[in-house]
Protein backbone atom coordinates (compact mmCIF):
# COMPACT_ATOMS: atom_id res chain seq x y z
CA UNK A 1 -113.45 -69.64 23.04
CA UNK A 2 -112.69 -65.86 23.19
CA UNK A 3 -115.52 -65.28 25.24
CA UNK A 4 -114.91 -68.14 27.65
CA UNK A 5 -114.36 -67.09 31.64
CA UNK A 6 -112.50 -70.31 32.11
CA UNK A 7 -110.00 -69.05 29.97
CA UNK A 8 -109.12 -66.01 31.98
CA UNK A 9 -109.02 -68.34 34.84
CA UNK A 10 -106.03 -70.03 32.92
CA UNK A 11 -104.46 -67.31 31.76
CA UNK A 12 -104.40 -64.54 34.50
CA UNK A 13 -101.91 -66.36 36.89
CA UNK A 14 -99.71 -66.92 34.20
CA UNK A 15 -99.43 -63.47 32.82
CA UNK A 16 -99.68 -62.01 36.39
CA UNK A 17 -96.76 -63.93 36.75
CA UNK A 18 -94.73 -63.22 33.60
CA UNK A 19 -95.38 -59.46 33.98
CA UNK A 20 -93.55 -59.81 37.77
CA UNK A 21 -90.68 -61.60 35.93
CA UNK A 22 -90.53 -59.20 33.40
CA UNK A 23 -90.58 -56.27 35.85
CA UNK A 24 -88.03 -57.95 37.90
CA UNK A 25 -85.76 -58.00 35.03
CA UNK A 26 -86.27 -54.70 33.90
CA UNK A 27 -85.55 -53.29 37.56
CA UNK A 28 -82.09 -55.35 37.77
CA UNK A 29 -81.26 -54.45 34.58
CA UNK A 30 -81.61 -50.49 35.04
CA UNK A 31 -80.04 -50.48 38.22
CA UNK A 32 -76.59 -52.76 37.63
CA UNK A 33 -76.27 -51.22 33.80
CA UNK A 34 -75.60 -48.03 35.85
CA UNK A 35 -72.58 -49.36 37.86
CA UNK A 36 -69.17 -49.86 36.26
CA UNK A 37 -67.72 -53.51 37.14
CA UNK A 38 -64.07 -53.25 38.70
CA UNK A 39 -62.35 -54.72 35.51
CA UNK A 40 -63.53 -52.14 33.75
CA UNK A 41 -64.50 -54.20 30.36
CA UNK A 42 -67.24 -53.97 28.54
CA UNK A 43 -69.86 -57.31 27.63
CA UNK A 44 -67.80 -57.61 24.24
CA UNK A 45 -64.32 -57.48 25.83
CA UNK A 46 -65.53 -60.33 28.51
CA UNK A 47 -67.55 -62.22 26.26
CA UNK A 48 -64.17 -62.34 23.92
CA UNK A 49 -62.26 -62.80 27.20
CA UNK A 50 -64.79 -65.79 28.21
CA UNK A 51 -64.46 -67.84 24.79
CA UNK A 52 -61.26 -67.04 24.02
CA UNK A 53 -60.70 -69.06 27.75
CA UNK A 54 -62.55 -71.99 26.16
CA UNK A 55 -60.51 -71.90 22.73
CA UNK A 56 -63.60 -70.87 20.98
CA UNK A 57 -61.42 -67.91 18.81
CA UNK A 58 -64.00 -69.01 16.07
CA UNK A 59 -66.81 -67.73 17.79
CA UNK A 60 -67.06 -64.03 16.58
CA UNK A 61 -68.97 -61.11 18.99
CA UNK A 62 -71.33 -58.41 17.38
CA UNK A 63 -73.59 -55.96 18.01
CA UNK A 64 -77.49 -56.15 17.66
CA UNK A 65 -80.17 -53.30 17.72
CA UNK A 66 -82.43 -53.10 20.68
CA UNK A 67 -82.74 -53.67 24.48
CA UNK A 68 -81.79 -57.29 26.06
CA UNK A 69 -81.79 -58.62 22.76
CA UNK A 70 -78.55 -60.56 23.63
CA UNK A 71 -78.09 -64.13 22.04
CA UNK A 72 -76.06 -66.81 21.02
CA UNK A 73 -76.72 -68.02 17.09
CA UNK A 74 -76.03 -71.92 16.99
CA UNK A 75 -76.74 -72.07 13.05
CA UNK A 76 -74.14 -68.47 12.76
CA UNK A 77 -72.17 -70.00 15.55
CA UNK A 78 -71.83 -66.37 16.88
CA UNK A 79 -72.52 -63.84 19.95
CA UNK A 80 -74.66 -61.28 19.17
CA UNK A 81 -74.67 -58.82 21.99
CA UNK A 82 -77.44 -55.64 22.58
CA UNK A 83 -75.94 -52.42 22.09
CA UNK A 84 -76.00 -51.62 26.03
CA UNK A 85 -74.29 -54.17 26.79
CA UNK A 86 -71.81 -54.55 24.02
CA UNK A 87 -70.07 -51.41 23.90
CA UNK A 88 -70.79 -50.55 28.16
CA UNK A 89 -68.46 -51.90 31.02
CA UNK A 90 -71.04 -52.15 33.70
CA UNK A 91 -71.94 -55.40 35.78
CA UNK A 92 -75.04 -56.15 34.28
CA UNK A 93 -73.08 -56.24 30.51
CA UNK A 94 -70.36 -58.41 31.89
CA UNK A 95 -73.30 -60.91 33.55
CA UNK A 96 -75.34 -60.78 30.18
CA UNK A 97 -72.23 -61.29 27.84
CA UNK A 98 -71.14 -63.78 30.15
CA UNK A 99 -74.22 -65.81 29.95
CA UNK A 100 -74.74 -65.97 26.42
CA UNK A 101 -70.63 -67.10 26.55
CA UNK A 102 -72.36 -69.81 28.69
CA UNK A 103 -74.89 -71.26 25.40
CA UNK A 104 -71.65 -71.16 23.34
CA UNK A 105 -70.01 -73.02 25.74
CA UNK A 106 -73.01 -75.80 25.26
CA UNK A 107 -72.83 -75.45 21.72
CA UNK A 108 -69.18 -76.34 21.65
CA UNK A 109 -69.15 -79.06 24.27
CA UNK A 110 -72.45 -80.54 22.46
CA UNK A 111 -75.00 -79.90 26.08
CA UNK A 112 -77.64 -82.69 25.63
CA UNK A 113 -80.48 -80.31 26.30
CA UNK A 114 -79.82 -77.39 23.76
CA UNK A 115 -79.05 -79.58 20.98
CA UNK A 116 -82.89 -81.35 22.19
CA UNK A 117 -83.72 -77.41 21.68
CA UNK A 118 -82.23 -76.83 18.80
CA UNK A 119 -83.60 -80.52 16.86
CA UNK A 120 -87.27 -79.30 17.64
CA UNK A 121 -87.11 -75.88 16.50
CA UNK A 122 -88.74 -76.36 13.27
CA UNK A 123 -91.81 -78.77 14.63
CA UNK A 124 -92.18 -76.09 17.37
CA UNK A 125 -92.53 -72.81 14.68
CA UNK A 126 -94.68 -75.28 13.13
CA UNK A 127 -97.01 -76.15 16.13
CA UNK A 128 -97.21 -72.64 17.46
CA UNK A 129 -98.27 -71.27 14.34
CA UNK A 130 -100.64 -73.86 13.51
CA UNK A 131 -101.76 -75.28 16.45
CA UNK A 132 -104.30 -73.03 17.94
CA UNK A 133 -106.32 -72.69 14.47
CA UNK A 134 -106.52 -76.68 14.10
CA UNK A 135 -107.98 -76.72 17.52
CA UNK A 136 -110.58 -73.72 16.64
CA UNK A 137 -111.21 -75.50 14.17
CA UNK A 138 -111.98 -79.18 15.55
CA UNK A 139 -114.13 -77.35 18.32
CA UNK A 140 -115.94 -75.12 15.44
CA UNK A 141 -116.43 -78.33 13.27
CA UNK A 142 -117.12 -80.80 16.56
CA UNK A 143 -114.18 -82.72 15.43
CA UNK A 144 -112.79 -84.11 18.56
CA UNK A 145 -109.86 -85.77 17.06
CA UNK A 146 -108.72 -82.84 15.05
CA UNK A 147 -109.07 -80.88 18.42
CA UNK A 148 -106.70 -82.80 19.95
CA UNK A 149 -104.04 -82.71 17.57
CA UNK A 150 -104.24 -78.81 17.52
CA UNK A 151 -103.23 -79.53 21.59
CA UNK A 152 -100.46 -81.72 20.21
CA UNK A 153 -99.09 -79.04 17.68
CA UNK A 154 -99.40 -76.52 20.69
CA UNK A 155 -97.72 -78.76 23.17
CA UNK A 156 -94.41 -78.84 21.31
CA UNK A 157 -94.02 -75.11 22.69
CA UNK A 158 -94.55 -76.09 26.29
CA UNK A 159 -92.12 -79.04 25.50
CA UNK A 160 -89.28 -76.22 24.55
CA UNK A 161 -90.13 -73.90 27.35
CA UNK A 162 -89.64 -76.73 29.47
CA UNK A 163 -86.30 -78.31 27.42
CA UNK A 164 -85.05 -74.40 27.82
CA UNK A 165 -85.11 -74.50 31.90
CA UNK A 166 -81.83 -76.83 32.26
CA UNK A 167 -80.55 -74.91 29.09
CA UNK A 168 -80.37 -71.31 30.37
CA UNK A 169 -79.84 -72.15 33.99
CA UNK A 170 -76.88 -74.19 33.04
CA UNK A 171 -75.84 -71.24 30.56
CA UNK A 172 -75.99 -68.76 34.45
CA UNK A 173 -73.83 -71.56 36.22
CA UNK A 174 -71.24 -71.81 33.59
CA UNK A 175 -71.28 -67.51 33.25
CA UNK A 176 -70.40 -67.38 36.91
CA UNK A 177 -67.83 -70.22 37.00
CA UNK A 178 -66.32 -68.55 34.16
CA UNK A 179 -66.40 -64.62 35.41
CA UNK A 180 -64.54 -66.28 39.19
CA UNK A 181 -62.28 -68.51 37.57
CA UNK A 182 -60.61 -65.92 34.98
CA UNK A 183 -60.92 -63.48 37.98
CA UNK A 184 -63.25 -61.32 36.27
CA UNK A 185 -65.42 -61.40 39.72
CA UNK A 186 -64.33 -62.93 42.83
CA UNK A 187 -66.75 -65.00 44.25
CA UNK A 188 -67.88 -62.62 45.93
CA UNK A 189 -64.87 -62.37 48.88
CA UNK A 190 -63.69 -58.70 48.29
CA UNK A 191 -66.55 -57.40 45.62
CA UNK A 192 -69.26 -58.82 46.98
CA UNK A 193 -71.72 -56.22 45.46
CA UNK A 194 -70.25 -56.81 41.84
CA UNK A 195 -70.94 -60.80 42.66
CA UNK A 196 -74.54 -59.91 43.93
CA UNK A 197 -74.93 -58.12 40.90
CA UNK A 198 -73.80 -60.42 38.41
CA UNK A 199 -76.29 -62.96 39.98
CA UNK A 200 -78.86 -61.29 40.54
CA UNK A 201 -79.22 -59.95 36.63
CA UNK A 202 -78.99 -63.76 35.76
CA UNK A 203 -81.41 -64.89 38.77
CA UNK A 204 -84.28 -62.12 37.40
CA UNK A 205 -83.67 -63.51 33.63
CA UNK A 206 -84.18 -67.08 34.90
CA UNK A 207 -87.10 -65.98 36.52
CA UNK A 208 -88.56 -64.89 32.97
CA UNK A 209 -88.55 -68.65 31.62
CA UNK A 210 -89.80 -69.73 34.51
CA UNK A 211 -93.01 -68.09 33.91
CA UNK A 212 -92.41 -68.55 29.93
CA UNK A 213 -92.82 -72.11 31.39
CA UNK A 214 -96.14 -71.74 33.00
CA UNK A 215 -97.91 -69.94 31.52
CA UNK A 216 -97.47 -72.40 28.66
CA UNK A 217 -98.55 -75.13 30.82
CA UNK A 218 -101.65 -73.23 31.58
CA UNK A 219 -102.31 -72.53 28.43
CA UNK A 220 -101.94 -76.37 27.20
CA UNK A 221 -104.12 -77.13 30.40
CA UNK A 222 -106.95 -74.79 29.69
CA UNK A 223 -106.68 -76.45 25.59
CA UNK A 224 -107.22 -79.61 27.30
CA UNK A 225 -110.03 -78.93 29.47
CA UNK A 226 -111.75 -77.36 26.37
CA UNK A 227 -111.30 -80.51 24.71
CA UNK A 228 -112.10 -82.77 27.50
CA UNK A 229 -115.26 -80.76 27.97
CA UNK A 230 -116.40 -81.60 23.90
CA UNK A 231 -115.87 -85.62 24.67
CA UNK A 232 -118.36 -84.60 27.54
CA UNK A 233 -120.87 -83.12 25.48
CA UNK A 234 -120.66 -85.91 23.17
């Protein structure tokens, strides 16, 4: 398998792609985290402005070490923002904090698709740790069915990149609903940079799943074909 040129045919595209998204996210990222949004709060003091909105007072809002390492905890039920964005009132913090508001949000208002997310979690740590040495190991041994359950275990994490598409574009739509309708932005009718910049922070992190997406789905497909190809050499 390692040595196989079909699998670079698989997997190029997909990284190609993932290193654009990546890219595009770190270049939106340096450039709004530099600008100061007009409100002059930082991601903690919108993101506490955002669920406090929503009566979510529960919901507390911390710190975490490193770089875009922003999240929501559904098992914590808390906000845990990166330290750039926490403590900085700049556009790109307020679109971040805003966003992971936006899985709260779900959380609280039970959002079909994350708690799908959430349900699978453990069959998914499960199947990506396990599934591409049951498949090694049905193509070392010639085992086609044991093969194709390694494809199985590894298809549960192109079934949560997928379930994760509604989740985090729905978490961007409810971010910028929020940030206009507590008049944190303005829809872009006076501060139409600060809008732009709000958006396009959360349009380069989409784009990031996206390709988490497919590249997953090239991945199952080239599993497949190397399965498909030992019921052809049977």
């Amino acid at each position: 398998m390692i040595f196989d040129p079909m699998y670079f045919v698989f997997m190029i595209p997909g990284l190609l792609l993932m290193l654009w998204a990546q890219g595009r996210v770190r270049g939106s990222y340096a450039k709004y985290s530099k600008i100061r949004n007009a409100v002059n709060l930082t991601g903690a003091q919108v993101a506490r402005r955002i669920l406090d909105a929503n009566g979510l007072y529960n919901v507390p809002v911390e710190p975490t070490r490193g770089e875009l390492s922003d999240h929501y905890d559904p098992g914590k039920r808390a906000l845990f923002l990166s330290e750039g964005v926490y403590g900085t009132p700049s556009i790109a913090a307020m679109g971040i904090a805003a966003h992971e508001v936006g899985h709260a949000l779900q959380h609280a208002q039970a959002y079909a698709p994350l708690q799908m997310r959430t349900a699978i979690v453990p069959a998914v740590n499960i199947g990506s740790s396990l599934g591409v040495f049951v498949l090694i190991a049905g193509v070392v041994l010639q085992f086609t069915q044991l093969a194709w359950f390694g494809v199985a275990l590894f298809a549960l994490s192109t079934i949560f990149a997928l379930i994760t598409l509604p989740v985090e574009f729905d978490a961007s739509r409810r971010a910028k609903a929020a940030l206009t309708n507590l008049g944190l932005t303005d829809g872009g009718l006076q501060r139409g940079d600060e809008t732009s910049g709000v958006a396009s922070v959360l349009n380069a992190a989409a784009w990031t799943y996206v390709a988490g997406f497919a590249a997953s789905v090239l991945t199952l497909l080239y599993y497949v074909s190397l399965v498909t190809g030992m019921n052809r050499n049977d």
